[in-house]
N, C-alpha and C. Protein backbone atom coordinates (compact mmCIF):
# COMPACT_ATOMS: atom_id res chain seq x y z
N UNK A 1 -9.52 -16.20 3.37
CA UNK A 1 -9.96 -15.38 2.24
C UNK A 1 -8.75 -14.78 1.55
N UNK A 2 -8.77 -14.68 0.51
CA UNK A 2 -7.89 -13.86 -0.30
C UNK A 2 -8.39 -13.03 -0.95
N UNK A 3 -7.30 -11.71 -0.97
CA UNK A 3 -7.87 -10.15 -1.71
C UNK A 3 -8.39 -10.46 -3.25
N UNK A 4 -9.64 -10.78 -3.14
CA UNK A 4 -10.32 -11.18 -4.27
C UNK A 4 -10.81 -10.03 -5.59
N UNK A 5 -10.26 -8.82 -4.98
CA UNK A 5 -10.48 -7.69 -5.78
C UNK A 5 -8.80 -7.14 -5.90
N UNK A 6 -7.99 -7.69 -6.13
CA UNK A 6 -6.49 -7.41 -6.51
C UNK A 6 -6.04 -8.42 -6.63
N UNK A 7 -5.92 -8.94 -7.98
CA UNK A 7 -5.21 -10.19 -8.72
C UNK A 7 -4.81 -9.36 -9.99
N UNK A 8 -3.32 -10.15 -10.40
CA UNK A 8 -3.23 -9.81 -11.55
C UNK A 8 -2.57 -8.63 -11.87
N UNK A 9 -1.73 -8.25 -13.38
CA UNK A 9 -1.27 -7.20 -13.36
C UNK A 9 -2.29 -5.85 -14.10
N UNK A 10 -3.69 -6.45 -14.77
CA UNK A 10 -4.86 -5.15 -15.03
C UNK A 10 -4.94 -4.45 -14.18
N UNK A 11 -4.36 -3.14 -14.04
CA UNK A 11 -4.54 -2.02 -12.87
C UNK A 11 -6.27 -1.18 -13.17
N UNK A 12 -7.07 -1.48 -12.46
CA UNK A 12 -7.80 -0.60 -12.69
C UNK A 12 -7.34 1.24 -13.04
N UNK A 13 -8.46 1.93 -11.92
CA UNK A 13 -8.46 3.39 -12.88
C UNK A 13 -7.59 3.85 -11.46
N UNK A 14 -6.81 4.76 -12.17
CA UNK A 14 -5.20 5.04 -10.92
C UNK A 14 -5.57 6.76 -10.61
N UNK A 15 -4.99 7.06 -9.52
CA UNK A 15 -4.70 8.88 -9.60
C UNK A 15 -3.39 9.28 -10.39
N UNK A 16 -4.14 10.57 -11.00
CA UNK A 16 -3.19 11.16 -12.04
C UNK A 16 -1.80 11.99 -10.52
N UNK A 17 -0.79 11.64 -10.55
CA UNK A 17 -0.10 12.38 -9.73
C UNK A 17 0.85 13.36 -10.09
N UNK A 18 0.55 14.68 -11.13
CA UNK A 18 1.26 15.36 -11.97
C UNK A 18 1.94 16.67 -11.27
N UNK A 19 2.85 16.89 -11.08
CA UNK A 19 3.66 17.86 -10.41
C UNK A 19 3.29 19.38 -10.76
N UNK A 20 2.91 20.03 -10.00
CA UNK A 20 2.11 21.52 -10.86
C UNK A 20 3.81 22.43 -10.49
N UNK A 21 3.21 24.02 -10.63
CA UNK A 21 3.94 24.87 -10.46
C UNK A 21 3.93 25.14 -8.78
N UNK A 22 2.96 24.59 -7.95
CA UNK A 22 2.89 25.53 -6.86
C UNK A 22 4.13 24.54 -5.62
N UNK A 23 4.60 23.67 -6.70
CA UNK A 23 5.61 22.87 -5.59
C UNK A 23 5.20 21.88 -4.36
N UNK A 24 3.93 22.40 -3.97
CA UNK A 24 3.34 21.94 -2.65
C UNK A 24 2.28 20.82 -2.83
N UNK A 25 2.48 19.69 -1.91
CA UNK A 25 1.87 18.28 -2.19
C UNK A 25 1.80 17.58 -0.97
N UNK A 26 0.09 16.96 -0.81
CA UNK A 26 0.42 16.50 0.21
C UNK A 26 1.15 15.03 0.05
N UNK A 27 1.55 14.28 1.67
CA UNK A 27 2.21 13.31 2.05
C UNK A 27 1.76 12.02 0.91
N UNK A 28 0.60 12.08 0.85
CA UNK A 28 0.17 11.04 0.49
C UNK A 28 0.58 11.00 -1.00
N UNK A 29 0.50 11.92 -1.39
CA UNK A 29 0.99 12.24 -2.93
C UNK A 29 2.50 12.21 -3.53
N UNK A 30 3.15 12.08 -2.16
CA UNK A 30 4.52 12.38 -2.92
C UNK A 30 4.79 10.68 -2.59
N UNK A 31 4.51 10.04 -1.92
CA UNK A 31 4.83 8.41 -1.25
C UNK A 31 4.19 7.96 -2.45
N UNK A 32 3.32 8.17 -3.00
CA UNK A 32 2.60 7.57 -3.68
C UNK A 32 2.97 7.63 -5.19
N UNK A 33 4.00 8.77 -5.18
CA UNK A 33 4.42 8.93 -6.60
C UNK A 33 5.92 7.95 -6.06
N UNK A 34 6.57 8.17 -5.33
CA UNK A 34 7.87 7.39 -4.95
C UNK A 34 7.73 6.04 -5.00
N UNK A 35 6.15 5.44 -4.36
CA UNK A 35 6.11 4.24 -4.35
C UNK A 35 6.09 3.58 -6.31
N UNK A 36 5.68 4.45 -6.99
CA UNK A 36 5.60 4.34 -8.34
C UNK A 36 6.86 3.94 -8.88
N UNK A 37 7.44 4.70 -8.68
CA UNK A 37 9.08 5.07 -9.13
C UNK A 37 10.04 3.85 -8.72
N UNK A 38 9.61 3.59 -7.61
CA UNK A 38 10.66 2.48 -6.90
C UNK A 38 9.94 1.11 -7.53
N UNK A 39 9.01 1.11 -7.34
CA UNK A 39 8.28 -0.34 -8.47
C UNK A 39 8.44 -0.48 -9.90
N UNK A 40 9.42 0.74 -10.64
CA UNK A 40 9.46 0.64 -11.78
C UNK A 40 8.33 0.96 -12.69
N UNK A 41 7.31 1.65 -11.90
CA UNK A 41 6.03 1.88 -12.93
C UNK A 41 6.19 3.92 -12.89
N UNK A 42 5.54 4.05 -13.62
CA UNK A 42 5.15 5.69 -14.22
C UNK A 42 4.77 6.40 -13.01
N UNK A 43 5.61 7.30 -12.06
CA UNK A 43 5.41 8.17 -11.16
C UNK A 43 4.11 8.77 -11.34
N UNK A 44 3.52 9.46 -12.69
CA UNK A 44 2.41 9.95 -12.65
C UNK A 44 1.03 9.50 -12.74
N UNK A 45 1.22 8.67 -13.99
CA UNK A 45 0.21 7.83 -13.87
C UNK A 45 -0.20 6.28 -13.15
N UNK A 46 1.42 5.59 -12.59
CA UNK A 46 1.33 4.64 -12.37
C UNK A 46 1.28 3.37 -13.50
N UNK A 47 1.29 3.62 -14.66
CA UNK A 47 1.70 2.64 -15.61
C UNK A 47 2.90 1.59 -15.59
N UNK A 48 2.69 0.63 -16.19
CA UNK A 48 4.09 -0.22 -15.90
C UNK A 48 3.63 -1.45 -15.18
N UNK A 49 4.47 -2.45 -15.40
CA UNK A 49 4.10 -3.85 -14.88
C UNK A 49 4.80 -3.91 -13.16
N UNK A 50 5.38 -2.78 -12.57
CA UNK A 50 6.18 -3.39 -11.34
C UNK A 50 7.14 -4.23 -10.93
N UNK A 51 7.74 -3.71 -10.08
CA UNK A 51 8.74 -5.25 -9.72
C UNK A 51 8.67 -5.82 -8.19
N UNK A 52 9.65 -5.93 -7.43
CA UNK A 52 9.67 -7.07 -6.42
C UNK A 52 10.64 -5.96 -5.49
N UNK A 53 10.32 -4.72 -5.36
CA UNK A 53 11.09 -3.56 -4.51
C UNK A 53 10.27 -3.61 -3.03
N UNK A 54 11.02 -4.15 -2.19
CA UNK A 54 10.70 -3.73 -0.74
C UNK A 54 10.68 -2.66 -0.11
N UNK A 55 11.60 -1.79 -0.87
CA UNK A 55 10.99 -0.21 -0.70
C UNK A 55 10.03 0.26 -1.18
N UNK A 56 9.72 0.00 -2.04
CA UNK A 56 8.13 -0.15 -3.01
C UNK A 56 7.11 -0.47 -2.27
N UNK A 57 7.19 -1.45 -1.49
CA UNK A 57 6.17 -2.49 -0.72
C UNK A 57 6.13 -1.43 0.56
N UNK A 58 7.34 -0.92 1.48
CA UNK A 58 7.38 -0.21 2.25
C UNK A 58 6.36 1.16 2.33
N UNK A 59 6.76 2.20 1.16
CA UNK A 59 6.32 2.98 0.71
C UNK A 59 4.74 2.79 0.56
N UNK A 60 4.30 1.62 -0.39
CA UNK A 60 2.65 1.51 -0.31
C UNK A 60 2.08 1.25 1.13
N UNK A 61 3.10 0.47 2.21
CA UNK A 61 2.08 0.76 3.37
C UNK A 61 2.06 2.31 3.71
N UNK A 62 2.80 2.63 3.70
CA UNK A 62 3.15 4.24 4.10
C UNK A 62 1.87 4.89 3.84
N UNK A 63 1.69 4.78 2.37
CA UNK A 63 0.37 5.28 1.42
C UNK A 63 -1.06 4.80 2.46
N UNK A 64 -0.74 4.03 2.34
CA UNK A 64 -2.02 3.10 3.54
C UNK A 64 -2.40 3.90 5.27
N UNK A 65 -1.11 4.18 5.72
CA UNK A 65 -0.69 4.39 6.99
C UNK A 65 -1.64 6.03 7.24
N UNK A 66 -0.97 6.48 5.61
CA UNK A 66 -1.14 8.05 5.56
C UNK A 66 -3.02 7.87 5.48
N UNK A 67 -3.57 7.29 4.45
CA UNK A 67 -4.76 7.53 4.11
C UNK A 67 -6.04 6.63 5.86
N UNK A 68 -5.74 6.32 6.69
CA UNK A 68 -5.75 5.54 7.32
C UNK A 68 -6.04 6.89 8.35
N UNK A 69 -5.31 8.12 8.32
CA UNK A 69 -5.38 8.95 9.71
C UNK A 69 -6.59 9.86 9.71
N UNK A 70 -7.47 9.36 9.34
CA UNK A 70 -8.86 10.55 9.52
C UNK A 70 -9.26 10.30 11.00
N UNK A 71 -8.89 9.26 11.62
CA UNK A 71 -9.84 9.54 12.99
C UNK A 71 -8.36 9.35 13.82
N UNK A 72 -7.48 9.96 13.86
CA UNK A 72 -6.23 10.13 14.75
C UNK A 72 -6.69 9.78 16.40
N UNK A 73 -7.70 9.18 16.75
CA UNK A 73 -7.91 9.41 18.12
C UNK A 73 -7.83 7.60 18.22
N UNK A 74 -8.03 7.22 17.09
CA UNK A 74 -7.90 5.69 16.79
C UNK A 74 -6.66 5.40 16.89
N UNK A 75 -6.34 3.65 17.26
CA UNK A 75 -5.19 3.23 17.85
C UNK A 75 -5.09 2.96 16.14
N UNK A 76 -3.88 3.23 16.49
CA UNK A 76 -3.15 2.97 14.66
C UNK A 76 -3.82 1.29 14.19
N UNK A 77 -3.36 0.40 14.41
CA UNK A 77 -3.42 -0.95 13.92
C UNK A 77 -5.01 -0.83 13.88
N UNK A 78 -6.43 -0.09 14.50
CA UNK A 78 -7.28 -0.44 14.11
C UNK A 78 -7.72 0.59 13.05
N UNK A 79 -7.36 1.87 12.97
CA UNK A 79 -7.32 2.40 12.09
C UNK A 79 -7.11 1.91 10.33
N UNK A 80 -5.93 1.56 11.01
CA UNK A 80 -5.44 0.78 9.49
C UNK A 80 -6.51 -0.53 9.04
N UNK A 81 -6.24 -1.48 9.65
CA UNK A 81 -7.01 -2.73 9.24
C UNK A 81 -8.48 -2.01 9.08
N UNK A 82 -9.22 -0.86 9.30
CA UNK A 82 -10.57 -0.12 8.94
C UNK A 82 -10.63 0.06 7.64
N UNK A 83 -9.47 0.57 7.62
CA UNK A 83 -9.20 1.20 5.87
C UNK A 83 -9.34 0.33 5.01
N UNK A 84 -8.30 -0.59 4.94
CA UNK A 84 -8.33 -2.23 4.32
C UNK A 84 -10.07 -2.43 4.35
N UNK A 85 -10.60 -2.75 5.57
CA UNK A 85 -11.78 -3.63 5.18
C UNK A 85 -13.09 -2.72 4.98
N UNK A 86 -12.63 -1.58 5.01
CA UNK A 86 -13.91 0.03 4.32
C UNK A 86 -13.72 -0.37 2.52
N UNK A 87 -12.53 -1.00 1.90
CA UNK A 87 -12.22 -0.93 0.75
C UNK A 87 -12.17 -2.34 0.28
N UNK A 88 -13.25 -3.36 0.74
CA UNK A 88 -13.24 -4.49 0.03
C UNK A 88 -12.28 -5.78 0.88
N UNK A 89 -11.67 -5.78 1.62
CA UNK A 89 -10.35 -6.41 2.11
C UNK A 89 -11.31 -7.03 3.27
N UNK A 90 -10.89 -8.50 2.83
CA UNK A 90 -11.55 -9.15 4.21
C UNK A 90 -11.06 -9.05 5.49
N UNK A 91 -11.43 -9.33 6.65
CA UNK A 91 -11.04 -8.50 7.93
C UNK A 91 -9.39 -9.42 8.37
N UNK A 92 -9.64 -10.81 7.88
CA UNK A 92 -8.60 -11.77 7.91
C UNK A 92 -6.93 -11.07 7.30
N UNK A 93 -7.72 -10.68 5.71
CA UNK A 93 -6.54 -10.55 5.14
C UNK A 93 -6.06 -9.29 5.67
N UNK A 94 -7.44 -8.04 6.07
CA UNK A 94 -6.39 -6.72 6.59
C UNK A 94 -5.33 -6.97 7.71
N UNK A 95 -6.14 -8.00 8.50
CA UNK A 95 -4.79 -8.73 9.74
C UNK A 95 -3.43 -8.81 9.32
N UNK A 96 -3.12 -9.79 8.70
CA UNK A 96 -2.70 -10.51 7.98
C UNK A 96 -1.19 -8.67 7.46
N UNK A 97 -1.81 -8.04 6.51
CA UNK A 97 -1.22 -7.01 6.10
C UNK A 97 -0.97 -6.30 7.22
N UNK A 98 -1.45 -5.87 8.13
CA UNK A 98 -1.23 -4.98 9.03
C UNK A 98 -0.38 -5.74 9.63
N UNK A 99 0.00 -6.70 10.63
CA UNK A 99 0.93 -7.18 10.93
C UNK A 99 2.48 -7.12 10.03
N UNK A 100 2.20 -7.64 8.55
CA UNK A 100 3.49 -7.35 7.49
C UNK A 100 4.05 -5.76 7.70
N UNK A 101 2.97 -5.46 7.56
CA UNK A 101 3.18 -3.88 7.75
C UNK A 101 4.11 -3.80 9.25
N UNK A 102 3.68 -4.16 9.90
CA UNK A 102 4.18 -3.47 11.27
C UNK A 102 5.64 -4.31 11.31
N UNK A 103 6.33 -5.24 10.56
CA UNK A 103 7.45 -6.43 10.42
C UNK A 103 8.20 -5.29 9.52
N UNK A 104 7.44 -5.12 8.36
CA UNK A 104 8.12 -4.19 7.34
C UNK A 104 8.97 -3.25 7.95
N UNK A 105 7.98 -1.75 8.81
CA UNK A 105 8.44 -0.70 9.07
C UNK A 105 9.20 -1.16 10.00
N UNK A 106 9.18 -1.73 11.43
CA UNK A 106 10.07 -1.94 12.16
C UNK A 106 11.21 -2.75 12.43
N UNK A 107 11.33 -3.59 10.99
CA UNK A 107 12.52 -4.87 11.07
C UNK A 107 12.66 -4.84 9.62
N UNK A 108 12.40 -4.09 8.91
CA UNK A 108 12.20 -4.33 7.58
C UNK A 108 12.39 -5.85 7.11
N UNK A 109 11.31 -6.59 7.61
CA UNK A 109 11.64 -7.80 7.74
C UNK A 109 10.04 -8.67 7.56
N UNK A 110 9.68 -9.60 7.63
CA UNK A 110 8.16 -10.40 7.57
C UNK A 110 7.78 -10.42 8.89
N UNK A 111 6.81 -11.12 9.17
CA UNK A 111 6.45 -11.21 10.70
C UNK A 111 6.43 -12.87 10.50
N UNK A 112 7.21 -13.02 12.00
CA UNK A 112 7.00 -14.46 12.71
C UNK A 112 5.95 -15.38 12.29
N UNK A 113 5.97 -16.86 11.55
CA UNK A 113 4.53 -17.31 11.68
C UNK A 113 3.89 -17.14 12.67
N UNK A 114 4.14 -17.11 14.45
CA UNK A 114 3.11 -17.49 15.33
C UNK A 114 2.24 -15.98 15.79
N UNK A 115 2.68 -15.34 14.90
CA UNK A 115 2.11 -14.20 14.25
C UNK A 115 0.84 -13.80 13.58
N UNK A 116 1.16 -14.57 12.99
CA UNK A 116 0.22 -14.97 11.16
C UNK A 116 -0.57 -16.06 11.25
N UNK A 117 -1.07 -16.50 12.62
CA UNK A 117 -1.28 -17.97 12.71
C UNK A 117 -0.96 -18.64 12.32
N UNK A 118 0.65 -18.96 12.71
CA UNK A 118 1.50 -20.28 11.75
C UNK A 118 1.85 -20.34 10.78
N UNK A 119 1.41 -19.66 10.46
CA UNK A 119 1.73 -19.57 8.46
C UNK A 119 3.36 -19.15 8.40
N UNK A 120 3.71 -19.64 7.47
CA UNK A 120 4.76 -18.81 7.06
C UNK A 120 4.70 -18.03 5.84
N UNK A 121 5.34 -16.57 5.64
CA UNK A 121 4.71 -14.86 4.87
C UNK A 121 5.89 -15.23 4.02
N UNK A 122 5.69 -15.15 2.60
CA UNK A 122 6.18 -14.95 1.36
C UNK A 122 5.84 -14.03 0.74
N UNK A 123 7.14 -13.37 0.42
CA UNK A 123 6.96 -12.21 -1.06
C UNK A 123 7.65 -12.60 -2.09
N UNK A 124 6.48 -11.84 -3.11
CA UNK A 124 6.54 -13.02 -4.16
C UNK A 124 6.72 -11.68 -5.36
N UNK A 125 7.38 -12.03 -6.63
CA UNK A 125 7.61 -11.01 -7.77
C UNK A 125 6.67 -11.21 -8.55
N UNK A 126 5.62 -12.64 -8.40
CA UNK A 126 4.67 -13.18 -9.32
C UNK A 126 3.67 -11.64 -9.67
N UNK A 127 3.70 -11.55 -10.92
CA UNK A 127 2.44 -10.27 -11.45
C UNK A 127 0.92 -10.92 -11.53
N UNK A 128 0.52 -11.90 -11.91
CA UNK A 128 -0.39 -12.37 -12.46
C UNK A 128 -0.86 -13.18 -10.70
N UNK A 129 -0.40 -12.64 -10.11
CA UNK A 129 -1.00 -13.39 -7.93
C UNK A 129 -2.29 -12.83 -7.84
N UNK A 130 -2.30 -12.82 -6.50
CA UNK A 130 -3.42 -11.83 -5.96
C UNK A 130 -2.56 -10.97 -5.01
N UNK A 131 -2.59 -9.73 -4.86
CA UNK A 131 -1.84 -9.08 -3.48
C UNK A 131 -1.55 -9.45 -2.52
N UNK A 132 -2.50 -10.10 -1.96
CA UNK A 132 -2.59 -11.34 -0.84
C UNK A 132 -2.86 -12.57 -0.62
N UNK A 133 -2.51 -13.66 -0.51
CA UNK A 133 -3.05 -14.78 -1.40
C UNK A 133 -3.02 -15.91 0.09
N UNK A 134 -4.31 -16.05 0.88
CA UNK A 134 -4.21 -16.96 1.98
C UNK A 134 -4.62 -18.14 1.85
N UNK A 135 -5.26 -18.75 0.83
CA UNK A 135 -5.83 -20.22 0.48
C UNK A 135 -5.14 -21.26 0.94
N UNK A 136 -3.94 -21.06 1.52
CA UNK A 136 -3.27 -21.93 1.74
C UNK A 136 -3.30 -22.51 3.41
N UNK A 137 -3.45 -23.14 3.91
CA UNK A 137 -3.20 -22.89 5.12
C UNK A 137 -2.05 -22.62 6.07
N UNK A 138 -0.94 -23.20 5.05
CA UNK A 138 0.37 -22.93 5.92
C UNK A 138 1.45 -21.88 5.52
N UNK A 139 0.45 -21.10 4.61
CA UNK A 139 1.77 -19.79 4.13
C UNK A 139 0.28 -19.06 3.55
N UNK A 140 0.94 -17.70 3.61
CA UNK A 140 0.57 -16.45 3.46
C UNK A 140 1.59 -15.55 2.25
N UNK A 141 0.85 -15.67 0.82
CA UNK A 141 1.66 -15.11 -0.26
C UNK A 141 2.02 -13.69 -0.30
N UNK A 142 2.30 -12.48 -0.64
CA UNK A 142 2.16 -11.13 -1.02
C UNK A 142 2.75 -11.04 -1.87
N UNK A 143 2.25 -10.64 -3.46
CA UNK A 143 2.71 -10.43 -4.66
C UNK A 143 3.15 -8.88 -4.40
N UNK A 144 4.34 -8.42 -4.35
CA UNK A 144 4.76 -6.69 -4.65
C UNK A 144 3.83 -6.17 -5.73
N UNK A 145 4.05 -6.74 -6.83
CA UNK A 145 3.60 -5.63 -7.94
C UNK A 145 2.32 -5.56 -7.94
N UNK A 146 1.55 -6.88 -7.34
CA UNK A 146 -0.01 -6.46 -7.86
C UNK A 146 -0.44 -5.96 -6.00
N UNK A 147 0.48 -6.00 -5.10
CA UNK A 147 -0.08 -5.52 -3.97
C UNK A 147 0.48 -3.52 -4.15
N UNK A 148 1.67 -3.34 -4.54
CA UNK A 148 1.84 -2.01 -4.84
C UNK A 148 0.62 -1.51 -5.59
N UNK A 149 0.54 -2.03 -6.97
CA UNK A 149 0.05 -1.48 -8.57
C UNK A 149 -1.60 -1.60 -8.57
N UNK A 150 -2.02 -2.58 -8.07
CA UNK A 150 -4.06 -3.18 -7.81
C UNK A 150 -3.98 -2.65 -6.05
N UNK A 151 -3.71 -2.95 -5.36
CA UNK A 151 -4.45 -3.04 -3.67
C UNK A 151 -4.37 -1.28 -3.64
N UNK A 152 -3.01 -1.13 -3.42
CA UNK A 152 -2.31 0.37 -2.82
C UNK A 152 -3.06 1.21 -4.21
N UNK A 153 -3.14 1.07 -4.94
CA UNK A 153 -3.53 1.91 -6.12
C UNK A 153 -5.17 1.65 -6.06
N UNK A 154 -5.91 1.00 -5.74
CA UNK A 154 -7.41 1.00 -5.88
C UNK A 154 -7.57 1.30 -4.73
N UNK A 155 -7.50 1.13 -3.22
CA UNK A 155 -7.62 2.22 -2.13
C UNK A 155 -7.61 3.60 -2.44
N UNK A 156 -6.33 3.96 -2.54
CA UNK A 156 -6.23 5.47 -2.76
C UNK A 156 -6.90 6.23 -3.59
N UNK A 157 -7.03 5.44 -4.72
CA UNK A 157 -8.06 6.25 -5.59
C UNK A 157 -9.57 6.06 -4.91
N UNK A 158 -9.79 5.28 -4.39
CA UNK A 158 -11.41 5.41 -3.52
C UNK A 158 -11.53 6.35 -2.24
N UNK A 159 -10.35 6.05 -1.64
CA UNK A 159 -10.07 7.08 -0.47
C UNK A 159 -9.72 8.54 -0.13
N UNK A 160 -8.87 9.10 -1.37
CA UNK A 160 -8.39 10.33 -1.23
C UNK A 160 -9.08 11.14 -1.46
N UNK A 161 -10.42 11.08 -2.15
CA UNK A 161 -11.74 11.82 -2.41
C UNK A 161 -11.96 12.59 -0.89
N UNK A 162 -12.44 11.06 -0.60
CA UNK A 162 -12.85 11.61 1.30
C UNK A 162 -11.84 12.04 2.24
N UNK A 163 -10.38 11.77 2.04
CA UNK A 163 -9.46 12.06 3.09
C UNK A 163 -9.19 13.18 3.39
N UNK A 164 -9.15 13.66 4.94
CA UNK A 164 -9.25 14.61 5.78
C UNK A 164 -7.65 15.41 5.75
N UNK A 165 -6.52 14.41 5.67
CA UNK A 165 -5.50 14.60 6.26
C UNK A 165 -5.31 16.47 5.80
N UNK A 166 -4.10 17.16 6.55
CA UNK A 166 -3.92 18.24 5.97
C UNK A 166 -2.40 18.62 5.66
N UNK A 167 -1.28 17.42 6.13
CA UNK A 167 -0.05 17.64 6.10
C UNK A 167 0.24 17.81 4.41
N UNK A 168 0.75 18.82 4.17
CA UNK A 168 1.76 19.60 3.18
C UNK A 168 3.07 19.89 3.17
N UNK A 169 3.61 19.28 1.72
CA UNK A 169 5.41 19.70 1.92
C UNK A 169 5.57 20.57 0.68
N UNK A 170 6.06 21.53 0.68
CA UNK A 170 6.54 22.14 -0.73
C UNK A 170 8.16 21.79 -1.13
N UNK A 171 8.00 21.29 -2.34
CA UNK A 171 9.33 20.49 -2.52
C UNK A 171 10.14 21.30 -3.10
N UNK A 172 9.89 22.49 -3.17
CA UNK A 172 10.64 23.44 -3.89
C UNK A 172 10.99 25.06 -3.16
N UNK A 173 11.36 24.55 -1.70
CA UNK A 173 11.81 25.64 -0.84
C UNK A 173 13.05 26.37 -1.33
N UNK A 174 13.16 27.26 -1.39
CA UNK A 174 13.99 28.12 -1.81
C UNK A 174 15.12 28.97 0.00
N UNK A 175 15.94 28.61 0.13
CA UNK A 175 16.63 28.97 1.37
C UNK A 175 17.53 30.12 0.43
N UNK A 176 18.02 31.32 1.37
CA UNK A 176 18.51 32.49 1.10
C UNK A 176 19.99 32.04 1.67
């Protein structure tokens, strides 16, 4: 299956992420504006076509990782792949990502085909992909911009409504 609801560079409807006076934001909000920034699209609104930033790609799992912790008693990897397939993502392809994910953060690197069931994992700068693209049988695509700008951006806006988390940073500490 491929992420049949993230193709393409049409971003659906995004979170506004606008910096107030009170300095203080949660986790998910500030990754999520960084992940913007590093893809070359509009920190606040997320506008912009994206590019092919692996810190970008990093950062949106992050976004994922963060929105992912409402039931903390859950083993991370099923947590995560929940999130993915609560939001449209077939259970294949959340695999599939969660594994990249876990290659990303810890090797900043892809994961092994015998991993991926054989496949071999491509990232791709293509805008007009799908986020995830498995049709193939012997490779496994990931477009950055439309997996940053469509996947990571249509989760969060469905998710952060309901999300529990409570971690807060104020970015504007003042030390004496």
């Amino acid at each position: 299956m491929t992420t049949v609801l993230d193709k393409g560079p049409d971003a659906g409807p995004m979170l506004l992420c606008d910096l107030d006076e009170t300095h203080t934001y949660t986790t998910w909000f500030l990754a999520l504006r960084d992940m913007r920034t590093v893809n070359g699209r509009d920190e606040t609104t997320g506008a912009g076509d994206g590019n092919n930033s692996w810190i970008g790609l990093a950062l949106g799992m992050i976004v994922l990782d963060i929105l992912s912790t409402t039931n903390r008693d859950e083993k991370v990897g099923n947590r995560f792949r929940r999130l993915l397939t609560e939001h449209g993502i077939d259970a294949d392809d959340a695999a599939f990502i969660y594994k990249f994910r876990c290659a990303l953060h810890h090797a900043y690197g892809i994961p092994k085909p015998v991993t991926v069931g054989n496949r071999n994992l491509f990232v791709t700068p293509a805008s007009g992909a799908y986020a995830v693209d498995t049709r193939r049988s012997d490779r496994v695509l990931i477009s950055v911009p439309v997996f940053c700008g469509r996947l990571v951006e249509r989760i969060a806006y469905e998710a952060v409504p309901t999300w529990q988390g409570s971690a807060l940073i104020d970015t504007y500490v003042q030390l004496d």
